[in-house]
Protein backbone atom coordinates (compact mmCIF):
# COMPACT_ATOMS: atom_id res chain seq x y z
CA UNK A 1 -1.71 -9.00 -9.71
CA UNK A 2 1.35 -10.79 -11.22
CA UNK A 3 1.56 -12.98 -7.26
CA UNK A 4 -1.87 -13.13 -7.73
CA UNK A 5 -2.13 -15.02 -10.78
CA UNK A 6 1.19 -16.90 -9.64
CA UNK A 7 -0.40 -18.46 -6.44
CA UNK A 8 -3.49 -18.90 -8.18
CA UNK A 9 -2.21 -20.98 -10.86
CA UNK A 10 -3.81 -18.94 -13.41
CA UNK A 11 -2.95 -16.88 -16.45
CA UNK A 12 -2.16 -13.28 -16.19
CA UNK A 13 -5.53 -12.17 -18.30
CA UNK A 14 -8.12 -14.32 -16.00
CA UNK A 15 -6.26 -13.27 -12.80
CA UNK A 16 -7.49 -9.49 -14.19
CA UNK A 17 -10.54 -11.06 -14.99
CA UNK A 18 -11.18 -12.11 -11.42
CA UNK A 19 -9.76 -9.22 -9.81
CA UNK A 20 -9.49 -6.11 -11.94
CA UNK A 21 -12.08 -4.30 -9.91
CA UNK A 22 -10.79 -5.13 -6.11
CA UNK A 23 -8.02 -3.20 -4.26
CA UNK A 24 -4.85 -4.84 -3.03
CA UNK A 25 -5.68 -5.61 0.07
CA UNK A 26 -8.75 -7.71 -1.49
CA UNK A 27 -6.07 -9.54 -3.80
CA UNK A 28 -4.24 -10.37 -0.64
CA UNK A 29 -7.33 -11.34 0.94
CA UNK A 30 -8.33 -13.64 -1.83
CA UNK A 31 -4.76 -15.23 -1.76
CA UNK A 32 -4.50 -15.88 1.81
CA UNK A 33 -8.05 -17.21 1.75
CA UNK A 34 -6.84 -19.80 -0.95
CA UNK A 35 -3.94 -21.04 0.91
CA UNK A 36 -4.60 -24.15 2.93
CA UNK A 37 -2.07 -23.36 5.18
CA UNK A 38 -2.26 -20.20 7.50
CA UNK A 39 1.02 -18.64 6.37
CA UNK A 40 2.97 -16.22 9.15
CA UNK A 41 4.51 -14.25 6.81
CA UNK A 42 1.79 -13.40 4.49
CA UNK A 43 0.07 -12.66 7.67
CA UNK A 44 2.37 -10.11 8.46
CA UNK A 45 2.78 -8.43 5.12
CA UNK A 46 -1.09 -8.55 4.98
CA UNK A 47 -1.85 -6.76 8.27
CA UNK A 48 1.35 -3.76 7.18
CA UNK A 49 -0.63 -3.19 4.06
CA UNK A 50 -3.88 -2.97 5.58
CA UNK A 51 -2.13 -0.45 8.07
CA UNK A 52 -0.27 1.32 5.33
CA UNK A 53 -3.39 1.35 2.66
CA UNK A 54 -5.36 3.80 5.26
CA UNK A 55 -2.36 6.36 5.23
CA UNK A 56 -1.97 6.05 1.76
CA UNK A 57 -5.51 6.83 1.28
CA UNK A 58 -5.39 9.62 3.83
CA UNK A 59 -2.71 11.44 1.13
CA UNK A 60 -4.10 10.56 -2.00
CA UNK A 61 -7.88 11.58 -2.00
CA UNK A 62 -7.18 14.68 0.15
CA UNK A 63 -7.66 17.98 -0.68
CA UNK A 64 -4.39 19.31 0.12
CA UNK A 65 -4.54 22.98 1.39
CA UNK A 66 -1.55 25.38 0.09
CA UNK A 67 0.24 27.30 2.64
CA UNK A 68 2.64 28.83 0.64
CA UNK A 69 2.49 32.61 0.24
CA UNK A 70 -0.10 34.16 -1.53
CA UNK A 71 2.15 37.10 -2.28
CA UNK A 72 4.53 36.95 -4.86
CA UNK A 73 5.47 33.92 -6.65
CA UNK A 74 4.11 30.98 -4.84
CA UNK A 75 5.07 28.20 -7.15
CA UNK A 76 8.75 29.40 -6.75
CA UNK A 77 8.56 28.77 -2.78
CA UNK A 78 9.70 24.84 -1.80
CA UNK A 79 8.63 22.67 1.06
CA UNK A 80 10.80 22.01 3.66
CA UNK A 81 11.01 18.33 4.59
CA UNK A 82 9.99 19.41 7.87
CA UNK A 83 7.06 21.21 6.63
CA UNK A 84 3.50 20.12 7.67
CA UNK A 85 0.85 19.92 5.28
CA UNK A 86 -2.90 19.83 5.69
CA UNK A 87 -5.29 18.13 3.72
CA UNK A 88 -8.80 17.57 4.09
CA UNK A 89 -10.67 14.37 3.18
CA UNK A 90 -14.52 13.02 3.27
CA UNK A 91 -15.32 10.06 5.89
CA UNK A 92 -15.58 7.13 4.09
CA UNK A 93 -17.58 5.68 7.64
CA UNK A 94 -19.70 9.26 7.62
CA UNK A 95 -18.96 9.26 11.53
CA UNK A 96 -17.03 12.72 10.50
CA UNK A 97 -18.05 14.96 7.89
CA UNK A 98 -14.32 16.15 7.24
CA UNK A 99 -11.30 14.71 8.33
CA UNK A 100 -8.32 16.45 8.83
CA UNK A 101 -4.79 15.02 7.67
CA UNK A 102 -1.36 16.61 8.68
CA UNK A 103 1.64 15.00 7.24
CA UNK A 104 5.26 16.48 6.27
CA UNK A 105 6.73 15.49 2.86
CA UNK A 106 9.28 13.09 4.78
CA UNK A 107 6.33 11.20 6.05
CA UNK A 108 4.60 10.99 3.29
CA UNK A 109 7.87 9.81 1.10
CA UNK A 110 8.22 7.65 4.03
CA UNK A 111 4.77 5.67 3.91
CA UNK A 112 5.41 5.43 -0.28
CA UNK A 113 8.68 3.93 0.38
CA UNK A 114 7.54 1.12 3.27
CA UNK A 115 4.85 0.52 0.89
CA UNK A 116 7.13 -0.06 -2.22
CA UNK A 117 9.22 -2.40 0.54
CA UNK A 118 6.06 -4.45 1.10
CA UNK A 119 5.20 -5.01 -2.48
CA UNK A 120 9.17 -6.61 -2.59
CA UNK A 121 8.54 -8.65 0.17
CA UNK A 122 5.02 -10.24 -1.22
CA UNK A 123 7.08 -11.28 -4.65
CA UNK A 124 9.65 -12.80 -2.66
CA UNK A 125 7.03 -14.16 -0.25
CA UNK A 126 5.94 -15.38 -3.65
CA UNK A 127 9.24 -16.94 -4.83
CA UNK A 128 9.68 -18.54 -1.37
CA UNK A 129 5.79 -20.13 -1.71
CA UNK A 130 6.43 -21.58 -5.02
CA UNK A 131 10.13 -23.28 -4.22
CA UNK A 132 10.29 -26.70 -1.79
CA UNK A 133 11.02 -25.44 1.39
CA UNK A 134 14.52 -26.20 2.08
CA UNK A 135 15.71 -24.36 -1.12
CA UNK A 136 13.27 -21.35 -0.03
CA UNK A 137 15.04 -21.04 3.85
CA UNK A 138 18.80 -20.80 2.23
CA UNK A 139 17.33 -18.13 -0.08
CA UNK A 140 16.04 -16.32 2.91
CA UNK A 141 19.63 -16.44 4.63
C-alpha cells in the first residue's frame, strides 16, 4: 500500500481510501496501469506475484486434513519437512467442486519466503522509480 501511495503521489490515508478493498495483485495492477511507461521490471515482479498469489491461496483457504495419529497424543507428533500435507479447497471457477492441494511444509515455507522476496523487490523497484535514472542503475550494482 505504502508503493502504492508512493507512485501515486498520494497520502497514505487516500491510497487506503482507493484501495482498501482490492488484493495486491489489483494494487499492482492499478500501478502499472498508471505508469506511462511499460516498465520490465514491474512486469516481472507483477507476473511472480500473480503466479505466487494462486499458491498462496491454495494454502491459506484450505481445509488442511490431519494425518497425524489418531492414537495417542497427536499434538505431540511433528511434521517432517518432507512430509506431504493435503488440503482441500472450493473452486473459485466452479469447474471442480473440490480441489485437492498437496504441499510439504518446505514448500509451503518456500512459497512464503519468495513471496516476502517479491514484496523487497517492489519497494526497491519503488526506490529505483522515484530516483533519476543514473543514480537508480549504481544502486542496482
Amino acid at each position: 500500500m505504502l508503493v502504492l501511495a508512493s507512485v501515486l503521489e498520494v497520502d497514505l490515508r487516500k491510497a487506503l481510501i482507493l484501495a482498501k478493498g482490492l488484493g495486491v495483485l489489483a494494487w499492482l495492477d492499478m500501478i502499472k496501469s498508471y505508469l506511462i511507461k511499460t516498465d520490465l521490471e514491474l512486469n516481472k515482479i507483477i507476473a511472480a506475484s500473480q503466479r505466487l498469489s494462486g499458491e498462496r491461496n491454495n494454502i491459506v483457504h484450505a481445509y488442511w486434513q490431519d494425518s497425524r495419529p489418531k492414537s495417542g497424543l497427536p499434538s505431540l507428533v511433528k511434521s517432517k519437512p518432507s512430509d506431504i500435507a493435503t488440503g482441500l479447497s472450493i473452486s473459485k471457477k466452479h469447474t471442480k467442486l473440490l480441489l485437492n492441494h498437496q504441499y510439504t511444509p518446505k514448500e509451503m515455507r518456500s512459497i512464503a519466503a519468495q513471496i516476502q522476496e517479491l514484496e523487497q523487490s517492489l519497494r526497491l523497484w519503488e526506490v529505483s522509480y522515484k530516483l533519476p535514472k543514473k543514480l537508480a542503475a549504481a544502486l542496482r550494482a
